[in-house]
C-alpha atoms as a PDB file:
ATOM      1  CA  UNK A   1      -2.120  18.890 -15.117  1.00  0.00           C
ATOM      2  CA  UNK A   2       1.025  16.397 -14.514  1.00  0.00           C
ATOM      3  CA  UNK A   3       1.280  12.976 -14.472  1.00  0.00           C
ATOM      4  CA  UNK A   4      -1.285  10.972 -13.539  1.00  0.00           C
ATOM      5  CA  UNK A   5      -0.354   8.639 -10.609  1.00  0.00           C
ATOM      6  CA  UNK A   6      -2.700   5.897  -9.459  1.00  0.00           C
ATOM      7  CA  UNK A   7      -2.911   5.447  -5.826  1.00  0.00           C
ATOM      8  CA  UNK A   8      -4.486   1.721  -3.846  1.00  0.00           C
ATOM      9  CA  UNK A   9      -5.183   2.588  -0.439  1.00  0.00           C
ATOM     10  CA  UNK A  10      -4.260  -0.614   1.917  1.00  0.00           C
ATOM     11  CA  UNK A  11      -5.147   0.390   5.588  1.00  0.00           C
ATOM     12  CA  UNK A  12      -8.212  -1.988   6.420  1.00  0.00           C
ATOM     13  CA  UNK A  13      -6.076  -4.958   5.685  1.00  0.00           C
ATOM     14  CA  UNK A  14      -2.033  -4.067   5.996  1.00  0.00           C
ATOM     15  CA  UNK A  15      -2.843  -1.362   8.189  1.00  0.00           C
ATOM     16  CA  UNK A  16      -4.550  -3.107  10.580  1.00  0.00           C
ATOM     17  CA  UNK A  17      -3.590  -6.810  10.142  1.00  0.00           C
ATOM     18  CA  UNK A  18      -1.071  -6.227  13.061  1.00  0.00           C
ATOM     19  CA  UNK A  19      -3.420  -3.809  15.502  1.00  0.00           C
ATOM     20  CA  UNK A  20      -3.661  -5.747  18.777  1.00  0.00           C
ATOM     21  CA  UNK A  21      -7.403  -4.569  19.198  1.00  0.00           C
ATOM     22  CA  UNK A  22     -10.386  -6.225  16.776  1.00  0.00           C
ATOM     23  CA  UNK A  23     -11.802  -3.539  15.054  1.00  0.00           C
ATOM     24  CA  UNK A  24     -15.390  -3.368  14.063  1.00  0.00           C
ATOM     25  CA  UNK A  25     -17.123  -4.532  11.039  1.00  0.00           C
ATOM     26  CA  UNK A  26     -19.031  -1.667  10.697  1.00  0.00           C
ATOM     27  CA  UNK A  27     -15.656   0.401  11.392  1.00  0.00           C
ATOM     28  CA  UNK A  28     -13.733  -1.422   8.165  1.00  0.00           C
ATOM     29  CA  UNK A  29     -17.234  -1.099   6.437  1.00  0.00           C
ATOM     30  CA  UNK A  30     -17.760   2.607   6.899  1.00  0.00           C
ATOM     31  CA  UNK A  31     -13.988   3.643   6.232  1.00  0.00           C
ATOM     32  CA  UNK A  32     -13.638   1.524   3.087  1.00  0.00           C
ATOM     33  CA  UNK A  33     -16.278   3.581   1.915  1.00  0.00           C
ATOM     34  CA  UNK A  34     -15.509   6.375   2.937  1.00  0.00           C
ATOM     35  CA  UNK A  35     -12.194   6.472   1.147  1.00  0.00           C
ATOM     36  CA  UNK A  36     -14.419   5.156  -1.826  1.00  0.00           C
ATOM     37  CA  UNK A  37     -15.230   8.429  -2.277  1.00  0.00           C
ATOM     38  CA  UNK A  38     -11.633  10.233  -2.427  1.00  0.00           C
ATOM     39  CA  UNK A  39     -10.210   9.070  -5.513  1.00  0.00           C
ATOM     40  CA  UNK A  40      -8.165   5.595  -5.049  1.00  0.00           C
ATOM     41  CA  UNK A  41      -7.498   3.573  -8.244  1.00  0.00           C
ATOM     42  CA  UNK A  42      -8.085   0.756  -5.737  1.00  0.00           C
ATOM     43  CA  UNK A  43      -8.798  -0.680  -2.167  1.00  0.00           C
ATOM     44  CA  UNK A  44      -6.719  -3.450  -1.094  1.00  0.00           C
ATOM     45  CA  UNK A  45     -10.230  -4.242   1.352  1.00  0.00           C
ATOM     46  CA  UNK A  46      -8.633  -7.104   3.292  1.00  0.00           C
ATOM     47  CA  UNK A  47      -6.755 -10.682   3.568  1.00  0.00           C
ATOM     48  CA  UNK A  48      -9.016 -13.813   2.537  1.00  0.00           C
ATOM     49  CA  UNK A  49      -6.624 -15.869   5.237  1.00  0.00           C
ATOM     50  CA  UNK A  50      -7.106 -18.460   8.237  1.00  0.00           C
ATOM     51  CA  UNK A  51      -8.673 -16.467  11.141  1.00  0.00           C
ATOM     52  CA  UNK A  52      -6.468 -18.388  13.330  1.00  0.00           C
ATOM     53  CA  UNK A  53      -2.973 -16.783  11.198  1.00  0.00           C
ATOM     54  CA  UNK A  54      -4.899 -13.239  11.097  1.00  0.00           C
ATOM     55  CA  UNK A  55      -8.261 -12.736  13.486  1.00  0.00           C
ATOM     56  CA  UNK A  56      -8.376  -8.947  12.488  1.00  0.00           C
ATOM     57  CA  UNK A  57      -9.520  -9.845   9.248  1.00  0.00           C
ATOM     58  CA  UNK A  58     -11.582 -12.738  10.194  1.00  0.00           C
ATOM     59  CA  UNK A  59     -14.765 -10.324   8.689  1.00  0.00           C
ATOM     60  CA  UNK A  60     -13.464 -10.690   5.627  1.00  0.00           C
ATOM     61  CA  UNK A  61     -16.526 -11.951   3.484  1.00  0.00           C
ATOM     62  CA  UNK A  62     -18.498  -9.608   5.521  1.00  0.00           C
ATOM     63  CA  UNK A  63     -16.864  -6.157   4.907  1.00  0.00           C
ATOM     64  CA  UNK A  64     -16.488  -7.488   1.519  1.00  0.00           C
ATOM     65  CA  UNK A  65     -20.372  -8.159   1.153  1.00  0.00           C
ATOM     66  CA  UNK A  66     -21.463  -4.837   2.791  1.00  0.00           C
ATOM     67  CA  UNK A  67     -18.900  -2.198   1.351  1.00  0.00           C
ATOM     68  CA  UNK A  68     -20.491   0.016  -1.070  1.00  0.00           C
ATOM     69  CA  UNK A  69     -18.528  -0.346  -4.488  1.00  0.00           C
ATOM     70  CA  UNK A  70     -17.853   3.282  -6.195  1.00  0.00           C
ATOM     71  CA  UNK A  71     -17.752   3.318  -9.985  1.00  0.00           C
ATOM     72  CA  UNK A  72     -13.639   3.287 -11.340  1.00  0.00           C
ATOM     73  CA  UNK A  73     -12.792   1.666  -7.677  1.00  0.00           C
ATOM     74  CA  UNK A  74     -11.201  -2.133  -7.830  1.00  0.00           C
ATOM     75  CA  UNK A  75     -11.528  -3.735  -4.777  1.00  0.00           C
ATOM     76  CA  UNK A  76      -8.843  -5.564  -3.861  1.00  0.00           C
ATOM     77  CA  UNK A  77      -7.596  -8.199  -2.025  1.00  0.00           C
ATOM     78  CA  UNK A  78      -5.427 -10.690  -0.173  1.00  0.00           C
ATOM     79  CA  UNK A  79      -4.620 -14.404  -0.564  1.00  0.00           C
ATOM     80  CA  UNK A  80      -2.561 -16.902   0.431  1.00  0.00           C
ATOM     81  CA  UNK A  81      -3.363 -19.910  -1.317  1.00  0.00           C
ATOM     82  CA  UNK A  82      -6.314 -22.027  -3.078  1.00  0.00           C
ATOM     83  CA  UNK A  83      -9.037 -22.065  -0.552  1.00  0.00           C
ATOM     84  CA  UNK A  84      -8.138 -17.685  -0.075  1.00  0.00           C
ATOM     85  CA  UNK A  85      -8.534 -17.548  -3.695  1.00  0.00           C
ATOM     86  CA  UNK A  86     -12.337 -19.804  -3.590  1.00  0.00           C
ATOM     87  CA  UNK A  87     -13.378 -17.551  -1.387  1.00  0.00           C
ATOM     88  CA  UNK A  88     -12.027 -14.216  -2.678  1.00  0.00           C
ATOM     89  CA  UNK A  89     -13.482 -14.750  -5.864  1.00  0.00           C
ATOM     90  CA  UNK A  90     -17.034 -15.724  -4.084  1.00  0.00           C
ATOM     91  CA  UNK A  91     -17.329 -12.185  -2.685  1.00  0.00           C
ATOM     92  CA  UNK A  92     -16.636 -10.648  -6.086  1.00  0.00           C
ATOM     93  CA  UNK A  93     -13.248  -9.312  -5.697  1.00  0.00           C
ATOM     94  CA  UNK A  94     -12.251  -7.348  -8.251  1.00  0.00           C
ATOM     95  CA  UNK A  95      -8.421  -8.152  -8.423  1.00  0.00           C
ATOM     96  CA  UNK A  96      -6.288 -10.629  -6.319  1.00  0.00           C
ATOM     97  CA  UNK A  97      -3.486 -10.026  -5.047  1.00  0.00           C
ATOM     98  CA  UNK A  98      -0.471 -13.072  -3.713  1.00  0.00           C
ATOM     99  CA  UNK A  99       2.485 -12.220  -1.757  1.00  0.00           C
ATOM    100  CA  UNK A 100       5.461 -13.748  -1.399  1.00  0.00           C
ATOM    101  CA  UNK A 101       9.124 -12.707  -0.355  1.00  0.00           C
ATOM    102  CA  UNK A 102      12.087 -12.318  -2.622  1.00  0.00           C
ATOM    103  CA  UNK A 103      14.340 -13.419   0.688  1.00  0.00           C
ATOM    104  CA  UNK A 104      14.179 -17.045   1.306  1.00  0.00           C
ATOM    105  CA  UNK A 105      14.534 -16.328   5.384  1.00  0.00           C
ATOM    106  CA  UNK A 106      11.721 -13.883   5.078  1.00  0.00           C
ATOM    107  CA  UNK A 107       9.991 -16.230   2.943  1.00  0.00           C
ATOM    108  CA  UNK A 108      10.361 -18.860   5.786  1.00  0.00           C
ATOM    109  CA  UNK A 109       9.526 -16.576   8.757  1.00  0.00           C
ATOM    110  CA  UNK A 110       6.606 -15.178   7.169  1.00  0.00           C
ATOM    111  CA  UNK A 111       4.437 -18.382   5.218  1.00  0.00           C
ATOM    112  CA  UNK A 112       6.111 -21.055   7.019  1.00  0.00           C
ATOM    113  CA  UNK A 113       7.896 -22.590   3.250  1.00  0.00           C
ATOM    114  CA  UNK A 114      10.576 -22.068   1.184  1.00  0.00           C
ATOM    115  CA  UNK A 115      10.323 -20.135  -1.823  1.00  0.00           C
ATOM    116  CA  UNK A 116       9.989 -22.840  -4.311  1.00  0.00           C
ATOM    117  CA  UNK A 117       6.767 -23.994  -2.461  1.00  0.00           C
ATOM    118  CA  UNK A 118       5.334 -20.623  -2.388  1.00  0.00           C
ATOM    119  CA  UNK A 119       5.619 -20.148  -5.957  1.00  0.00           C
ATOM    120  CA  UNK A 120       4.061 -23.787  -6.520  1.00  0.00           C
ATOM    121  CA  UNK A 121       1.313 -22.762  -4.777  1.00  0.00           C
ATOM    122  CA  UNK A 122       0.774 -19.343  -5.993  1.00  0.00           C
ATOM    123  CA  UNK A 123       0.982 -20.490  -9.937  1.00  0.00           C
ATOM    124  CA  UNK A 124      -1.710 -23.051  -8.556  1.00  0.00           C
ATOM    125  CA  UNK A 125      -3.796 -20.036  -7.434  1.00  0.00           C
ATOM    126  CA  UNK A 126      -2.915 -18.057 -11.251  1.00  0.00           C
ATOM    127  CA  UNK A 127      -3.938 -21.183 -12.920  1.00  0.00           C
ATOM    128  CA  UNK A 128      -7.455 -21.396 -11.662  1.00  0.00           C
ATOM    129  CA  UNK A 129      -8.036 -17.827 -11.780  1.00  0.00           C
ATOM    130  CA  UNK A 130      -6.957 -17.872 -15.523  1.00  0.00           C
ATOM    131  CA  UNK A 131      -8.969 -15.514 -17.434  1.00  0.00           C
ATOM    132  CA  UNK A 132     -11.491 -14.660 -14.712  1.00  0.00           C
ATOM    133  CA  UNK A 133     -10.140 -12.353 -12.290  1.00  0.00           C
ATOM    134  CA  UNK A 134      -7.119  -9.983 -12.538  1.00  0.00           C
ATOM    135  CA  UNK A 135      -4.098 -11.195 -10.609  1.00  0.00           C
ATOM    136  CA  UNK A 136      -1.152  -9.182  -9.147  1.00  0.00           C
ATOM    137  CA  UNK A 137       2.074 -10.522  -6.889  1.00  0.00           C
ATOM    138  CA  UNK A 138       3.574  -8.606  -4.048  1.00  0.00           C
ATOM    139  CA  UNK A 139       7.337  -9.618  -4.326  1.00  0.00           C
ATOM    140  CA  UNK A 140       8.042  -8.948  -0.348  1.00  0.00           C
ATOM    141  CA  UNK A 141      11.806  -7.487   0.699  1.00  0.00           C
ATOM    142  CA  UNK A 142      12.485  -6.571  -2.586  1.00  0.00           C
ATOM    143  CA  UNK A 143      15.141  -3.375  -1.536  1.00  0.00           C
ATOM    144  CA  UNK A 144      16.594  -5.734   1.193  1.00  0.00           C
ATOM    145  CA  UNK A 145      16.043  -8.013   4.353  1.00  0.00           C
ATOM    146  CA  UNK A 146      15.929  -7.268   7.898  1.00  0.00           C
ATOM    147  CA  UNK A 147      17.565 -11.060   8.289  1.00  0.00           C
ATOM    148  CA  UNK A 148      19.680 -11.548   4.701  1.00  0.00           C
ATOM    149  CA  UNK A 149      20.154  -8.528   4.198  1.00  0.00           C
ATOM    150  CA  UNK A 150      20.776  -7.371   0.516  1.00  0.00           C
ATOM    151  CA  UNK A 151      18.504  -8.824  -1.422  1.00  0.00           C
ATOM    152  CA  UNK A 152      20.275  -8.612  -5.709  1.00  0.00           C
ATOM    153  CA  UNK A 153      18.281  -6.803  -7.863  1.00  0.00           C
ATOM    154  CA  UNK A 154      18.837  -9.505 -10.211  1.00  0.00           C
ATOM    155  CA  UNK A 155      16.874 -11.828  -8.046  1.00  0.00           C
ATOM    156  CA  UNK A 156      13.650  -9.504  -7.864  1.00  0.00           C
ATOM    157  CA  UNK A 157      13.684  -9.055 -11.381  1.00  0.00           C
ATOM    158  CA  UNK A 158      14.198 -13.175 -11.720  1.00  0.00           C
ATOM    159  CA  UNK A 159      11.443 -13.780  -9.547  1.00  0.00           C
ATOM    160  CA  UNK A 160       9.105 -11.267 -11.280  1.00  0.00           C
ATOM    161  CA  UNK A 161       9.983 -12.841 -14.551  1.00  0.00           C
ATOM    162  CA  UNK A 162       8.743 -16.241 -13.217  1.00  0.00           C
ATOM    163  CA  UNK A 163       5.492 -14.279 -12.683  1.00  0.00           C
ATOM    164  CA  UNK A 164       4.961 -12.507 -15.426  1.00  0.00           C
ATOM    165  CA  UNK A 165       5.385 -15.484 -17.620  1.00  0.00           C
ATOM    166  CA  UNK A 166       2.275 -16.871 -16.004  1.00  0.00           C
ATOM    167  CA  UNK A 167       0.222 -14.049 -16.908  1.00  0.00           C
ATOM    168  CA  UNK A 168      -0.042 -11.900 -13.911  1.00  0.00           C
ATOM    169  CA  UNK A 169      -1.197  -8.295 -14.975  1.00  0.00           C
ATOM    170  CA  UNK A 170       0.627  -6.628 -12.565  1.00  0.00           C
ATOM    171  CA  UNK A 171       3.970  -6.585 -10.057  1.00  0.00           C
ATOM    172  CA  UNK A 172       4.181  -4.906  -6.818  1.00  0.00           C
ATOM    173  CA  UNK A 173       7.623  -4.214  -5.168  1.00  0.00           C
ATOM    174  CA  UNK A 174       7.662  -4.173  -1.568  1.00  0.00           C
ATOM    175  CA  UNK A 175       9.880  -2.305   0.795  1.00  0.00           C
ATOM    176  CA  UNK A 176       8.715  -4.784   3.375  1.00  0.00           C
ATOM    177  CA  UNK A 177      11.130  -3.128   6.336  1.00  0.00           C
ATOM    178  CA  UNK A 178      12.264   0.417   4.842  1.00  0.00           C
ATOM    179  CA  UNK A 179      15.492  -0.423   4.044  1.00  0.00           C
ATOM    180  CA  UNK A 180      15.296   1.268   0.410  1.00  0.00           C
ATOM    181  CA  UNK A 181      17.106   4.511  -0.322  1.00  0.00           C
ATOM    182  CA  UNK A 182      16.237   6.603  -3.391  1.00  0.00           C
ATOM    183  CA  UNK A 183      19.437   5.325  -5.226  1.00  0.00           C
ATOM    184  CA  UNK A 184      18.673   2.026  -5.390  1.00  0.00           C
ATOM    185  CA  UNK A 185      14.662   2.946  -5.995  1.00  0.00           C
ATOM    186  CA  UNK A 186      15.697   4.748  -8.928  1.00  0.00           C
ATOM    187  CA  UNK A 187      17.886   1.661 -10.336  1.00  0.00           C
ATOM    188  CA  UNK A 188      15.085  -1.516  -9.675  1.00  0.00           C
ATOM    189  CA  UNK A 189      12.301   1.251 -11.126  1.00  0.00           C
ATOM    190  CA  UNK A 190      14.371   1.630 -14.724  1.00  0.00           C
ATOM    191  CA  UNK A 191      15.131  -2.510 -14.524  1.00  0.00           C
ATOM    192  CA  UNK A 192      11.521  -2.859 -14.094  1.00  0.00           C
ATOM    193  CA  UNK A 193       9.940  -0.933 -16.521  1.00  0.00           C
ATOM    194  CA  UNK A 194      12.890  -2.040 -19.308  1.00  0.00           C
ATOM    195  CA  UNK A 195      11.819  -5.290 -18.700  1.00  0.00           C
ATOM    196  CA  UNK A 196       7.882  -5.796 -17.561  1.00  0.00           C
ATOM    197  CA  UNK A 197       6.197  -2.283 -19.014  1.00  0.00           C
ATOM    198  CA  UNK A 198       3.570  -4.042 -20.154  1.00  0.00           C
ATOM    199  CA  UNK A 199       2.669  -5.225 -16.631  1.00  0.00           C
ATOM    200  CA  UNK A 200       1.018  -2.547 -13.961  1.00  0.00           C
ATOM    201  CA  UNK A 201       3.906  -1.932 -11.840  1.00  0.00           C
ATOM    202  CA  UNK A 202       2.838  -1.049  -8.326  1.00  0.00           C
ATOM    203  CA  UNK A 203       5.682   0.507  -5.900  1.00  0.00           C
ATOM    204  CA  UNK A 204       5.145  -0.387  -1.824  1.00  0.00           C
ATOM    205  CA  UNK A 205       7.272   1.540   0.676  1.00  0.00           C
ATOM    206  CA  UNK A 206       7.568   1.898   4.422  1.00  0.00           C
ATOM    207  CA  UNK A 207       8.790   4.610   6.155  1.00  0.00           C
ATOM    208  CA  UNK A 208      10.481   2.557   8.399  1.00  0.00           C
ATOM    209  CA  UNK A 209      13.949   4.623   8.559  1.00  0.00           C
ATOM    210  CA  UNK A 210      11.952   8.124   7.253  1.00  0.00           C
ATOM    211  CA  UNK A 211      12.909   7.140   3.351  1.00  0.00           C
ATOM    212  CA  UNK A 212       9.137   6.476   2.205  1.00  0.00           C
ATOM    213  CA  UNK A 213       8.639   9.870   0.870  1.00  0.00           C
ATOM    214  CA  UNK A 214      12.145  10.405  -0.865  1.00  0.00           C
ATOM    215  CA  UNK A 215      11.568   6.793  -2.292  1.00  0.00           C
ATOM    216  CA  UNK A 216       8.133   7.266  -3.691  1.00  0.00           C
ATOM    217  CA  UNK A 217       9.504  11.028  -5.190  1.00  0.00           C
ATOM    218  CA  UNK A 218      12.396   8.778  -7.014  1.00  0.00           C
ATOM    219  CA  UNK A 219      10.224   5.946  -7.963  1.00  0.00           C
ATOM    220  CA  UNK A 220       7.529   8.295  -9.887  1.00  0.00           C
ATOM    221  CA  UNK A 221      10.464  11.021 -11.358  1.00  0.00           C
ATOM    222  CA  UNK A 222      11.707   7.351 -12.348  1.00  0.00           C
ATOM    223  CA  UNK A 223       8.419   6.783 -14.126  1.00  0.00           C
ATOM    224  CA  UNK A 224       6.444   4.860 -11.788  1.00  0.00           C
ATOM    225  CA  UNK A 225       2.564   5.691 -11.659  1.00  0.00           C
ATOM    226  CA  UNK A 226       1.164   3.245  -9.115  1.00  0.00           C
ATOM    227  CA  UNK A 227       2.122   3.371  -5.379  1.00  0.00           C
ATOM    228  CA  UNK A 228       0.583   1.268  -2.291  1.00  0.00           C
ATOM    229  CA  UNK A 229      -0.299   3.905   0.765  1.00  0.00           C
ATOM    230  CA  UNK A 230      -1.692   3.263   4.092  1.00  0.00           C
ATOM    231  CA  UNK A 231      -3.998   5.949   5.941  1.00  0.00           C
ATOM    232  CA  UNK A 232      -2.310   7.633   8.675  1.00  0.00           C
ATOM    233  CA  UNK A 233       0.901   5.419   8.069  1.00  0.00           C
ATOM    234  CA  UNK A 234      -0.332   2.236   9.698  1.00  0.00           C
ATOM    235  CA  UNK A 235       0.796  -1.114   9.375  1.00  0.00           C
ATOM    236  CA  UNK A 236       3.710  -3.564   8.973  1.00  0.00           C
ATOM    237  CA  UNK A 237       4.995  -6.716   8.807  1.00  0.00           C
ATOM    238  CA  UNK A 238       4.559  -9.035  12.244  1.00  0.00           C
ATOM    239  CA  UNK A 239       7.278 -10.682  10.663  1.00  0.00           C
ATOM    240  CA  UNK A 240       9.781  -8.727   9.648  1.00  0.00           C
ATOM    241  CA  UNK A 241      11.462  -7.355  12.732  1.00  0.00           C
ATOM    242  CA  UNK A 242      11.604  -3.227  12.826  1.00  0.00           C
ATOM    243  CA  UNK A 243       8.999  -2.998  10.462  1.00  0.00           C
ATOM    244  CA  UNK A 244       7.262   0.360  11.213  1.00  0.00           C
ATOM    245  CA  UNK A 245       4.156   1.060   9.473  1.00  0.00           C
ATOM    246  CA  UNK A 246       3.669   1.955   5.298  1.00  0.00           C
ATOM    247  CA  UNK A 247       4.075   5.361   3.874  1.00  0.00           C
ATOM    248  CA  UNK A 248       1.162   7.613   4.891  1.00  0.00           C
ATOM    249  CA  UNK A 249      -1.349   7.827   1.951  1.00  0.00           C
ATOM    250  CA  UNK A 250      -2.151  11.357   2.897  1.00  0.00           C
ATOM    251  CA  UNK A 251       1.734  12.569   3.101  1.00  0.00           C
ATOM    252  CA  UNK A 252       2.542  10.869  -0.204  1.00  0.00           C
ATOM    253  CA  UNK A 253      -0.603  12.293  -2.090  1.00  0.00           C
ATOM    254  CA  UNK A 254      -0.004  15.739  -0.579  1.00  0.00           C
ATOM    255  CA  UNK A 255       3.207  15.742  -1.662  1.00  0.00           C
ATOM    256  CA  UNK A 256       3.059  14.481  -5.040  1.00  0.00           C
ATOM    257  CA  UNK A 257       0.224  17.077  -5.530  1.00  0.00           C
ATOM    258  CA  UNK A 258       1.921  19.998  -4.150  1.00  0.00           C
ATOM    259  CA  UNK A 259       4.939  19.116  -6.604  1.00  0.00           C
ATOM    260  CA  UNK A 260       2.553  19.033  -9.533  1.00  0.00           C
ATOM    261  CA  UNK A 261       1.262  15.567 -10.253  1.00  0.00           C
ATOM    262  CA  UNK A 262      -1.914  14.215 -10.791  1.00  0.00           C
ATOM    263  CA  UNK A 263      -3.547  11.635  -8.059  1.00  0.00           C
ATOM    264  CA  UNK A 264      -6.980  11.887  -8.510  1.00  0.00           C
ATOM    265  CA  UNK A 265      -7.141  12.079  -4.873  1.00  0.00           C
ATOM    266  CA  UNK A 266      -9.252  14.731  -3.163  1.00  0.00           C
ATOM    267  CA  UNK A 267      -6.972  15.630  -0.214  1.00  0.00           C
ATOM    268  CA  UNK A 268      -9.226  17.508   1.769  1.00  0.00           C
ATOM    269  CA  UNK A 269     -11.344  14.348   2.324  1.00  0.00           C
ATOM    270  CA  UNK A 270      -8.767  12.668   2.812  1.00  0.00           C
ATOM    271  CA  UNK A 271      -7.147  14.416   5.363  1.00  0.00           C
ATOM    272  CA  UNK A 272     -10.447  14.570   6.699  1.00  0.00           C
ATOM    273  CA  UNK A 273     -11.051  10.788   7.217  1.00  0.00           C
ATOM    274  CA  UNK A 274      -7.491  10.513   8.284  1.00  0.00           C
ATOM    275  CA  UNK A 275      -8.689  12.766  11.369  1.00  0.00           C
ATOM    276  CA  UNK A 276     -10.878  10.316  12.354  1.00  0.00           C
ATOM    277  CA  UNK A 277      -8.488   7.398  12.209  1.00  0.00           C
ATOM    278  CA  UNK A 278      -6.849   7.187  15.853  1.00  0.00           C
ATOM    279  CA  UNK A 279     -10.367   7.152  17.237  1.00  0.00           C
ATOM    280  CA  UNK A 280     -10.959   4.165  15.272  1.00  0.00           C
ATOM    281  CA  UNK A 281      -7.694   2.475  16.233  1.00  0.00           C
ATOM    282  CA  UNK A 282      -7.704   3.778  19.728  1.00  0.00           C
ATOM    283  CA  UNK A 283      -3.999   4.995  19.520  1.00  0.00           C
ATOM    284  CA  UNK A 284      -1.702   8.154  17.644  1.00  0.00           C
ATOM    285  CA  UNK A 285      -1.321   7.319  13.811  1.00  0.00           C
ATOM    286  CA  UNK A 286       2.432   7.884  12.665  1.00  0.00           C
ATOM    287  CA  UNK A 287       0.984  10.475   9.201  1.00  0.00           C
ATOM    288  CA  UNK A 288       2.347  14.139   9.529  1.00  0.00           C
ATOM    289  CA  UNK A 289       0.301  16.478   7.465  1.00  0.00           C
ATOM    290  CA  UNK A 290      -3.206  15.489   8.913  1.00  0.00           C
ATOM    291  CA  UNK A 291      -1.606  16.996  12.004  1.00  0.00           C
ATOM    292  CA  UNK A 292       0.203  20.165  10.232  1.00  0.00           C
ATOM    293  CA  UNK A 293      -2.600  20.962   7.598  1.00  0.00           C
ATOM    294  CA  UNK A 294      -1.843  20.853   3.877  1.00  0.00           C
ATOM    295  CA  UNK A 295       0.662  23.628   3.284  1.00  0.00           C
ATOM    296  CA  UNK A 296      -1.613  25.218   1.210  1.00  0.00           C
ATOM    297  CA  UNK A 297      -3.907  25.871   4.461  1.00  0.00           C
ATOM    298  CA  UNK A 298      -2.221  29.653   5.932  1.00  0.00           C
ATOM    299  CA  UNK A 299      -3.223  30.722   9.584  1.00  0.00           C
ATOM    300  CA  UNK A 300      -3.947  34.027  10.786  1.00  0.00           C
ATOM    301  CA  UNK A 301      -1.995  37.156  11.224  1.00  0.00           C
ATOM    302  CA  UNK A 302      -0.932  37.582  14.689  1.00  0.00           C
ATOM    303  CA  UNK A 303      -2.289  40.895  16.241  1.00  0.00           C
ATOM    304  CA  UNK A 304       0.914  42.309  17.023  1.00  0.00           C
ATOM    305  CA  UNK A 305       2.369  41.751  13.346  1.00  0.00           C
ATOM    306  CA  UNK A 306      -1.027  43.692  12.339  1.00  0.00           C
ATOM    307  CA  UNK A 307      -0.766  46.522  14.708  1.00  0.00           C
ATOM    308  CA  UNK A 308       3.449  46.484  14.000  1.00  0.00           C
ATOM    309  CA  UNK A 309       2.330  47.001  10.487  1.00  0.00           C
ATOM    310  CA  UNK A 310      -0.015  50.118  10.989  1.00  0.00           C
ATOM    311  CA  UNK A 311       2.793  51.542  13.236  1.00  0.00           C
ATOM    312  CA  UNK A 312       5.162  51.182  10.562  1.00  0.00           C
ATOM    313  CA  UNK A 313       2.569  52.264   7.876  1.00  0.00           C
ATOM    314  CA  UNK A 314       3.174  49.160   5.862  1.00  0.00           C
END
């Protein structure tokens, strides 16, 4: 068997943070689950933020009280600031995770503050946490910004510094509008791991310009083993303009499996719960091979090829 790559499926709360219709508790509830079952390393469940900022994910203690939680699963989840974190850690998350961008526009578009402040108020949220719950960052527009536009490398790997000198046990490096190439993957991924491989380094693509899969392929031949994924390729940021949805967890798993690595992941379930996911969301979903079939699934000999055969006596 290959390398072992850890997948954390983040549908219920990126994917749908920006669907126009409110999905059902019982819906979140009975997917979560159901991709309990498939493999993930973790479930990013959903956002412990204002209802007013995000009302899809106003449920949020709910679905967190009612999922059922698989053994070798971590749930989880979202927040913004002190009161997210209060609450988080009432419903028993299992890991937090804080965003914030490594583009001060993006920074200011999407929480309102400048960068400074964020980090104030995020080292706040590490410092009461301390020692109690696992805590990762999601460093948004790390590969660039739809606004700025380069963002250095220099400056991701300044920011994640800050971070990891507060004790975070892991880094996430967002691709917040698809504007990585492999290239430039393949550079941040041997920066990060030269400087933070004692953290859990998490890679987050979108597919935004149709890069997600060739960036995930150089992120894990550059020795990344934990990747972000969305079901059916859902999601984006209602802030970053052009922001198409995440990779497709199914695409990336299939692929990385067909190539010889190791995800854990049953893709047959997952494919199959994928197939259900545009009746929950009431639209198409962007993800390719739960359309297609793995490419390990063959189809049926045509007639004519069978009866051109016995013709030919092949």
């Amino acid at each position: 068997m290959g390398q072992r790559i850890f997948f954390n499926e983040v549908v219920t709360r990126d994917g749908f943070q920006i669907e126009p219709e409110f999905i059902a508790t019982d819906a979140k509830v009975q997917l979560v689950d159901a991709l309990s079952a498939c493999g993930y390393a973790k479930i990013e469940v959903t956002s412990f933020t204002s209802p007013k900022a995000i009302p899809m994910l106003r449920d949020a203690e709910e679905v967190m009280g009612r999922i059922a939680r698989a053994p070798g699963v971590e749930y989880t989840v979202l927040v913004p600031n002190l009161r997210g974190a209060e609450r988080a850690m009432e419903a028993r998350a299992d890991e937090l995770n804080l965003v914030m961008s490594t583009s001060e526009t993006h920074n200011l578009a999407n929480l309102r503050m400048p960068r400074e402040q964020s980090f104030a108020a995020l080292a706040d949220v590490i410092r009461l946490v301390a020692g109690r719950t696992p805590i990762n960052v999601s460093l948004s527009t790390a590969f660039g910004c739809p606004m700025e536009g380069d963002v250095p490398q220099q400056q991701v790997l300044a920011w994640s510094q800050r971070f990891a000198d507060l004790g975070v046990r892991g880094l996430t490096i967002c691709d917040t509008t698809g504007m990585a190439n492999p290239a430039q993957v393949a550079r941040m991924c041997e920066a990060l791991q030269q400087r933070f491989a004692h953290l859990q380094l998490t890679l987050h693509f979108h597919n935004t310009r149709g890069m997600g899969l060739a960036n995930v392929l150089a992120a894990a031949q550059g020795g990344i083993v934990r990747f972000d994924g969305s079901l059916g390729g859902l999601g984006g940021c209602p802030y970053a303009p052009g922001a198409s949805g995440n990779i497709s967890s199914e695409d990336a798993v299939h692929m990385l499996e067909a190539m010889g690595y190791d995800t854990g992941i049953e893709v047959s379930r997952l494919l199959q719960i994928a197939r259900a996911l545009p009746a929950i969301v009431g639209h198409a979903v962007p993800g390719q091979v739960a359309k297609a079939g793995p490419s390990t699934q063959l189809h049926p000999v045509p007639a004519a090829v069978t009866e051109l055969r016995a013709r030919l006596g092949a």
